[in-house]
N, C-alpha and C. Protein backbone atom coordinates (compact mmCIF):
# COMPACT_ATOMS: atom_id res chain seq x y z
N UNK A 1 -177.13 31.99 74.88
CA UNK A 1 -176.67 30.66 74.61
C UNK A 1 -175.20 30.57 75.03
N UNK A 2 -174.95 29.75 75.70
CA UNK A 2 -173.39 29.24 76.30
C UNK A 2 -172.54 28.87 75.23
N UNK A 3 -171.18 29.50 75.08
CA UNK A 3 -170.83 29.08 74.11
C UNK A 3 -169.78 27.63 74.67
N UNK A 4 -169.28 26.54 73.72
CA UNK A 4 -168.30 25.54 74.19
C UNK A 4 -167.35 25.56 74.13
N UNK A 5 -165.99 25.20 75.08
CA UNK A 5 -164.58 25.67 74.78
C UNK A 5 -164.08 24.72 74.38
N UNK A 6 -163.21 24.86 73.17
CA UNK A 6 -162.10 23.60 73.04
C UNK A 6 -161.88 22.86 73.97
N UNK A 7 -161.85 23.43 75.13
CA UNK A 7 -161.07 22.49 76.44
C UNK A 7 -162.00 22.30 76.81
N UNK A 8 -163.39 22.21 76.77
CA UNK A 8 -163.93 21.34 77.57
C UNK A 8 -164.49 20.06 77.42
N UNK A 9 -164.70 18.92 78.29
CA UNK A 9 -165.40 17.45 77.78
C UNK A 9 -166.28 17.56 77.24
N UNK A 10 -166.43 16.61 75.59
CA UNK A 10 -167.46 16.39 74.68
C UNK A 10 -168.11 15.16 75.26
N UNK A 11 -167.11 14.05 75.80
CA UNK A 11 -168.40 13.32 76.44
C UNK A 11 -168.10 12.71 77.90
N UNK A 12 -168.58 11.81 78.79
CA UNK A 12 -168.20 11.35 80.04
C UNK A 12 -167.37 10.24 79.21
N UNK A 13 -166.52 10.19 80.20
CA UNK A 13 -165.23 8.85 80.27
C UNK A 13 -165.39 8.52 81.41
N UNK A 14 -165.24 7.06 81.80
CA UNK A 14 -164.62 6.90 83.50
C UNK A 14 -162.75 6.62 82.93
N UNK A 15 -162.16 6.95 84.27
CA UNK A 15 -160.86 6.45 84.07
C UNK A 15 -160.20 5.43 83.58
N UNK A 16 -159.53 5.54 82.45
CA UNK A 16 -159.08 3.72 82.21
C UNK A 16 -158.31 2.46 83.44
N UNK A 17 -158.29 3.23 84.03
CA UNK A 17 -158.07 2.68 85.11
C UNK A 17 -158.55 1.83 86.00
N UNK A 18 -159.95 2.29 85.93
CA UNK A 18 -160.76 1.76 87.08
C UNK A 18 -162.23 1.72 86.44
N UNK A 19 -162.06 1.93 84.83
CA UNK A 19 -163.47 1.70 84.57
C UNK A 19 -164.01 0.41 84.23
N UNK A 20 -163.19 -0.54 84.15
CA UNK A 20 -163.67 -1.98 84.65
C UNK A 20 -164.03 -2.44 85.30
N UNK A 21 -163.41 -2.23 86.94
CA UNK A 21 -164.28 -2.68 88.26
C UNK A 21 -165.28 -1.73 88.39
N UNK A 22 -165.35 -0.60 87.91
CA UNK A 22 -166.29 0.17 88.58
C UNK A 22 -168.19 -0.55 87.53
N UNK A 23 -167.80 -1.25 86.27
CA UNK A 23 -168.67 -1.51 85.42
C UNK A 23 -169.06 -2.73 86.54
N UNK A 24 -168.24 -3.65 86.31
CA UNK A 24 -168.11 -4.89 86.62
C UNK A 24 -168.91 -5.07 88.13
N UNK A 25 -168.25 -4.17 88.87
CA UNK A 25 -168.74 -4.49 90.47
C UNK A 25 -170.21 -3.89 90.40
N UNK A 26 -170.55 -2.91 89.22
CA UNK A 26 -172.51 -2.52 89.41
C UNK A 26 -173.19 -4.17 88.84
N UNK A 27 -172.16 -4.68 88.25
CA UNK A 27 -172.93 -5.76 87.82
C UNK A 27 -173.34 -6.83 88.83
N UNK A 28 -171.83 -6.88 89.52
CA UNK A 28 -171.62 -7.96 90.58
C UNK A 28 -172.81 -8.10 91.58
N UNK A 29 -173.10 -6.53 92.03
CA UNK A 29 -173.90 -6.04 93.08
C UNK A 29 -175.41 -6.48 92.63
N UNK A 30 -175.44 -6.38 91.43
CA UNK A 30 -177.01 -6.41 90.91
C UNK A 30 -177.74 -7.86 90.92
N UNK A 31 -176.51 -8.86 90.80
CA UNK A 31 -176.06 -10.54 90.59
C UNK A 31 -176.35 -11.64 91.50
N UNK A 32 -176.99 -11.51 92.41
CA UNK A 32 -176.51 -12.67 93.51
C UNK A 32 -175.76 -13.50 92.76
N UNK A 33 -175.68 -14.38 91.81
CA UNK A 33 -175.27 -15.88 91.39
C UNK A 33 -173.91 -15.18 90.91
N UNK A 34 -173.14 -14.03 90.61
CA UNK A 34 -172.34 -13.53 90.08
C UNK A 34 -171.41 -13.66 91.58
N UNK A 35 -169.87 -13.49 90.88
CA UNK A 35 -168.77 -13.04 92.04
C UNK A 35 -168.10 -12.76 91.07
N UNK A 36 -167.11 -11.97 91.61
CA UNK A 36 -165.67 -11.41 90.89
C UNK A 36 -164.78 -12.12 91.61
N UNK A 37 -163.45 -12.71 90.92
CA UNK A 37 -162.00 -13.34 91.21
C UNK A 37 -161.53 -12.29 90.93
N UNK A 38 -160.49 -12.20 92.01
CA UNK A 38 -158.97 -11.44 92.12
C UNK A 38 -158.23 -11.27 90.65
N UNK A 39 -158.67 -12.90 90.50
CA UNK A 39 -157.39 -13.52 89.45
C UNK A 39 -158.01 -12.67 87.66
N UNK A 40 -159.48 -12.18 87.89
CA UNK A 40 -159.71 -11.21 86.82
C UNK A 40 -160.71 -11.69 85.83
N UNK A 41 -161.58 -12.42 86.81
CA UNK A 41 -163.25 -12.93 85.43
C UNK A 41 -164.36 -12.56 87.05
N UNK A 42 -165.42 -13.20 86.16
CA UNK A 42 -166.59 -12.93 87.29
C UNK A 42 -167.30 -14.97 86.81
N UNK A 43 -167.52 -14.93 87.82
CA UNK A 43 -168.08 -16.70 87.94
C UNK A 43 -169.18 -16.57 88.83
N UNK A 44 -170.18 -18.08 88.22
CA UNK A 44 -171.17 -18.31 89.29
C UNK A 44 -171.17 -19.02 90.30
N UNK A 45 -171.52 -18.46 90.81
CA UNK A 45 -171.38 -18.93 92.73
C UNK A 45 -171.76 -19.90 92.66
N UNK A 46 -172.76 -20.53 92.61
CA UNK A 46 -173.22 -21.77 92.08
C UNK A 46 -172.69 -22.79 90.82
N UNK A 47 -172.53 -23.69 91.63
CA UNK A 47 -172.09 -25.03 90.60
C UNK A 47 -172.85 -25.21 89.02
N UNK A 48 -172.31 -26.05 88.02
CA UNK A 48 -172.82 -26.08 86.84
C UNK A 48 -172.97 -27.67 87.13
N UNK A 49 -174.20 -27.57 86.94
CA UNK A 49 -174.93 -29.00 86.93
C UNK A 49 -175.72 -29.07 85.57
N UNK A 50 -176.11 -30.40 85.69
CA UNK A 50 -176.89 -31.01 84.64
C UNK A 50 -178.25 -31.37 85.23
N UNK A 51 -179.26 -31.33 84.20
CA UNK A 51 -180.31 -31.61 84.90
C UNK A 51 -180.79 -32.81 85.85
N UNK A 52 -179.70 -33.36 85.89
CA UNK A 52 -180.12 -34.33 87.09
C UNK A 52 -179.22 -33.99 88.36
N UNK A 53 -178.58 -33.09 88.23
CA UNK A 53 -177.62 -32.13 89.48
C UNK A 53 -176.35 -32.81 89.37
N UNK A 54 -175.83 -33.51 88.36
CA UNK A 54 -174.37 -33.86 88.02
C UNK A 54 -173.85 -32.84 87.42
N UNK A 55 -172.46 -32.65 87.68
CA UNK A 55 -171.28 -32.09 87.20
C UNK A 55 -171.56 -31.89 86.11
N UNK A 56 -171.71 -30.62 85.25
CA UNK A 56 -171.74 -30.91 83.64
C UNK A 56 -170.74 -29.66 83.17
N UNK A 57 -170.64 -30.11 81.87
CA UNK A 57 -169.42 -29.13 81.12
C UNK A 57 -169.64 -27.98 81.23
N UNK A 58 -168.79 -26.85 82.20
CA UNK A 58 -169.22 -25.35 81.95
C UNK A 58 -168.11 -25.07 80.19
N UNK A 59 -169.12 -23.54 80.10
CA UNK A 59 -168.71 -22.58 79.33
C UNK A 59 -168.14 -21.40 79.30
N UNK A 60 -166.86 -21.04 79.57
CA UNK A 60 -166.52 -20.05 79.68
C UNK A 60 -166.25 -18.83 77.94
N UNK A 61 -166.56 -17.84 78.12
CA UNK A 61 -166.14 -16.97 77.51
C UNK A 61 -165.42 -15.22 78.35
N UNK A 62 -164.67 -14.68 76.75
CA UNK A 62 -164.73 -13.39 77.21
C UNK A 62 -164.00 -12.61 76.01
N UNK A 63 -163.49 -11.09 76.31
CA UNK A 63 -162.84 -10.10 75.06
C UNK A 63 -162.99 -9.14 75.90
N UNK A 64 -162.15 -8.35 75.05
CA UNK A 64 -162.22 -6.79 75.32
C UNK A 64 -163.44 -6.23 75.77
N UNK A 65 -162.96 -5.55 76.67
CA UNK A 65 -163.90 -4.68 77.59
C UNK A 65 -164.54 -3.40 76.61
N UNK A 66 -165.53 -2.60 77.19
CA UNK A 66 -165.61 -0.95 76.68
C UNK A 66 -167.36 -1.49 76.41
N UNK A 67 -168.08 -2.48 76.30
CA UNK A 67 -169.43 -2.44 75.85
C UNK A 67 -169.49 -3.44 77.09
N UNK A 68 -169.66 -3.28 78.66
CA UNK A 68 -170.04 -4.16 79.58
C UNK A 68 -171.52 -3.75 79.63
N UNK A 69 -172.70 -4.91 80.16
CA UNK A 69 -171.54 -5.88 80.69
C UNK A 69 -171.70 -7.52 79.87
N UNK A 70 -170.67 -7.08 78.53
CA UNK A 70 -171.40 -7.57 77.16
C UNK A 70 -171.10 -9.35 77.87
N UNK A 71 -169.91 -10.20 77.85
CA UNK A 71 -169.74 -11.23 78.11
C UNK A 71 -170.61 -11.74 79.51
N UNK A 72 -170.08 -10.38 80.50
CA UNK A 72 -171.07 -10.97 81.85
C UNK A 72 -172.53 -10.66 81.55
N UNK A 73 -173.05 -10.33 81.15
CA UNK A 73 -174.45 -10.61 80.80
C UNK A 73 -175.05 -11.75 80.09
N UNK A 74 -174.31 -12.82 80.15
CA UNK A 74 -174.37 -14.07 79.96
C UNK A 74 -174.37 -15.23 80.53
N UNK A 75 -174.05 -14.50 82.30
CA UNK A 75 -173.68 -15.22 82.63
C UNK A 75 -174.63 -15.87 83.74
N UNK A 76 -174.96 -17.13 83.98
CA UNK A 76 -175.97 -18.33 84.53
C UNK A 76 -176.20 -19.21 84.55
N UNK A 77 -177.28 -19.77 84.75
CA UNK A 77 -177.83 -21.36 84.20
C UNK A 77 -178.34 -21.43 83.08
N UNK A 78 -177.65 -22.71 82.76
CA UNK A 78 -177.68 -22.78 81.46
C UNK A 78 -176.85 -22.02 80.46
N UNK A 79 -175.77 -21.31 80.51
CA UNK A 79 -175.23 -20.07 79.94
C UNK A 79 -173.96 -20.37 79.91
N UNK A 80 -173.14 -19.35 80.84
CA UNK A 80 -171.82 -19.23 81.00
C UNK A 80 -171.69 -19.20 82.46
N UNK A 81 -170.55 -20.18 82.75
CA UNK A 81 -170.34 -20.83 83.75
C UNK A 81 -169.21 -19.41 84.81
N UNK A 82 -168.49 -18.50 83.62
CA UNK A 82 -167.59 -17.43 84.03
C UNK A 82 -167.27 -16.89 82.69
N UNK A 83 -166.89 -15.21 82.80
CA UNK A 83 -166.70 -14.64 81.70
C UNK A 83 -165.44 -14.08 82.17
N UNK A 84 -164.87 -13.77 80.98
CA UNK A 84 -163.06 -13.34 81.52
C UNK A 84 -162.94 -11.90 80.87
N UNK A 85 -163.13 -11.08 81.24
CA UNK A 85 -162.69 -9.46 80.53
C UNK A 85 -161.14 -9.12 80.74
N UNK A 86 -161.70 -8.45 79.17
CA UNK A 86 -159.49 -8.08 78.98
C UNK A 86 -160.06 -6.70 79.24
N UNK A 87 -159.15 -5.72 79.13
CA UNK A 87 -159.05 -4.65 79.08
C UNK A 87 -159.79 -3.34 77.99
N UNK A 88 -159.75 -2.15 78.17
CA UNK A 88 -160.39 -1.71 77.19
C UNK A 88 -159.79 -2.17 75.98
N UNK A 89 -161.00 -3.01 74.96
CA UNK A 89 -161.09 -3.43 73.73
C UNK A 89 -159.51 -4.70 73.69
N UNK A 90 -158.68 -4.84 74.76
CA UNK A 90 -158.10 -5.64 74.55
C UNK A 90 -158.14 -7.39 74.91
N UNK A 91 -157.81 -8.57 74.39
CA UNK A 91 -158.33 -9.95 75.13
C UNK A 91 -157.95 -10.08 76.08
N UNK A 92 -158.71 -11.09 77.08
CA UNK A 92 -158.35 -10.80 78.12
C UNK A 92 -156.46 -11.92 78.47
N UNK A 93 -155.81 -12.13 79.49
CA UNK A 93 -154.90 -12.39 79.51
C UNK A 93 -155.08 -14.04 79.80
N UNK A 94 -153.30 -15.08 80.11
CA UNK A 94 -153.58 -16.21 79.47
C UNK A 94 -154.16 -16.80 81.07
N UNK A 95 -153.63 -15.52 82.12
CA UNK A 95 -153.40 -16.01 83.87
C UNK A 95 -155.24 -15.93 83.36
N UNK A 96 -155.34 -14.76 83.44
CA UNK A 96 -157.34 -14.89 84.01
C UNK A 96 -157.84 -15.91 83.23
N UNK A 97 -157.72 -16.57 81.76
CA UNK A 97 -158.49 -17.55 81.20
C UNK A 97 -158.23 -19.19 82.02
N UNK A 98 -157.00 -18.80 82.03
CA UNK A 98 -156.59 -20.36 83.04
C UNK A 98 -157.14 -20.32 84.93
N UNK A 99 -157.29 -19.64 85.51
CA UNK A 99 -157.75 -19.34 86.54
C UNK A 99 -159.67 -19.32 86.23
N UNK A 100 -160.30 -18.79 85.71
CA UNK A 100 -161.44 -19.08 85.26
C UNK A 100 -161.73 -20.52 84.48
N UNK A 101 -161.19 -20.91 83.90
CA UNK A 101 -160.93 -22.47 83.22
C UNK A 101 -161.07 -23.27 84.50
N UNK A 102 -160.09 -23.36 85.39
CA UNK A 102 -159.77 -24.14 87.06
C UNK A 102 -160.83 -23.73 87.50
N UNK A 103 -161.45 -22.65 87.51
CA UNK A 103 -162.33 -22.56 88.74
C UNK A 103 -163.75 -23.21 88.05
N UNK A 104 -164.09 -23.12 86.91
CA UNK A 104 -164.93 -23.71 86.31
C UNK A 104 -165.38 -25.04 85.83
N UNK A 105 -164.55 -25.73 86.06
CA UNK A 105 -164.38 -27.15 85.69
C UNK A 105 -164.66 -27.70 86.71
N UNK A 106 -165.55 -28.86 86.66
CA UNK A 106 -166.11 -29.10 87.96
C UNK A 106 -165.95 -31.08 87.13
N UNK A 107 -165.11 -31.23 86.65
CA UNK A 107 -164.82 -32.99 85.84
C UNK A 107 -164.99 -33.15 84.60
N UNK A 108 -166.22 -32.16 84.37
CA UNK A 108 -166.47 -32.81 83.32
C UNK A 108 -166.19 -31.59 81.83
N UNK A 109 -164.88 -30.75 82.26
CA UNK A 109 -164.32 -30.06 80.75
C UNK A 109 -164.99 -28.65 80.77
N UNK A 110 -164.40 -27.78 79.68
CA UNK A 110 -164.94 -26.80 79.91
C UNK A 110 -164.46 -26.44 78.37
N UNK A 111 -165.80 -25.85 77.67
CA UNK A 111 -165.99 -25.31 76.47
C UNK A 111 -165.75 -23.77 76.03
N UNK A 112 -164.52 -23.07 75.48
CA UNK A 112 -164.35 -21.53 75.60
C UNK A 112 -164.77 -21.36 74.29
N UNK A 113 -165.84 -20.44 74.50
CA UNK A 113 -166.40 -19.14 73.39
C UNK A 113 -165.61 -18.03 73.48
N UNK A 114 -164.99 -17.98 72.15
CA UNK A 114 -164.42 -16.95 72.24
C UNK A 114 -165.00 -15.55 70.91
């Protein structure tokens, strides 16, 4: 039987660094209707309409990262229009909610779950 060393890893980590895009972009990839902004949420490529194909109120949400892809797995028709991830376990910031807000609003307002 192998014994375990103090020094060695008890469990996998990805880097805090990069373990957001690296979550985020398996999601992106998996998504057609999904995209990622620069500016730091993921939105649908597609417009938020109403059932008669008018402009209707999107929903944005988001929070701390570390359980993806908890907010973007929400995200669609009928759903969430864009989700905004902060950082591990932290909210996300005021640039990505306002940049996801703009990009989401299509006239008619936009409702944040937070």
């Amino acid at each position: 039987m192998a014994s375990v060393s103090p020094l060695s890893p008890r469990s996998f980590r990805n880097d805090p660094d990069s373990f957001l895009r690296q979550a985020l972009g398996g999601f992106v990839a998996s998504h057609p209707d999904a995209t990622w902004n620069t500016a730091g949420y993921i939105a649908r490529r597609s417009p938020v309409v109403d059932v008669d194909g008018n402009p209707a109120v999107a929903v944005i949400s988001g929070g701390g990262s570390g359980h993806e892809p908890m907010h973007a797995g929400f995200l669609g028709e009928g759903m969430l229009a864009a989700a905004v991830p902060g950082l591990m376990f932290t909210s996300p910031n005021a640039v990505q909610v306002t940049e996801a807000t703009r990009a989401a609003d299509a006239g008619r307002g936009v409702v944040h779950i937070v």
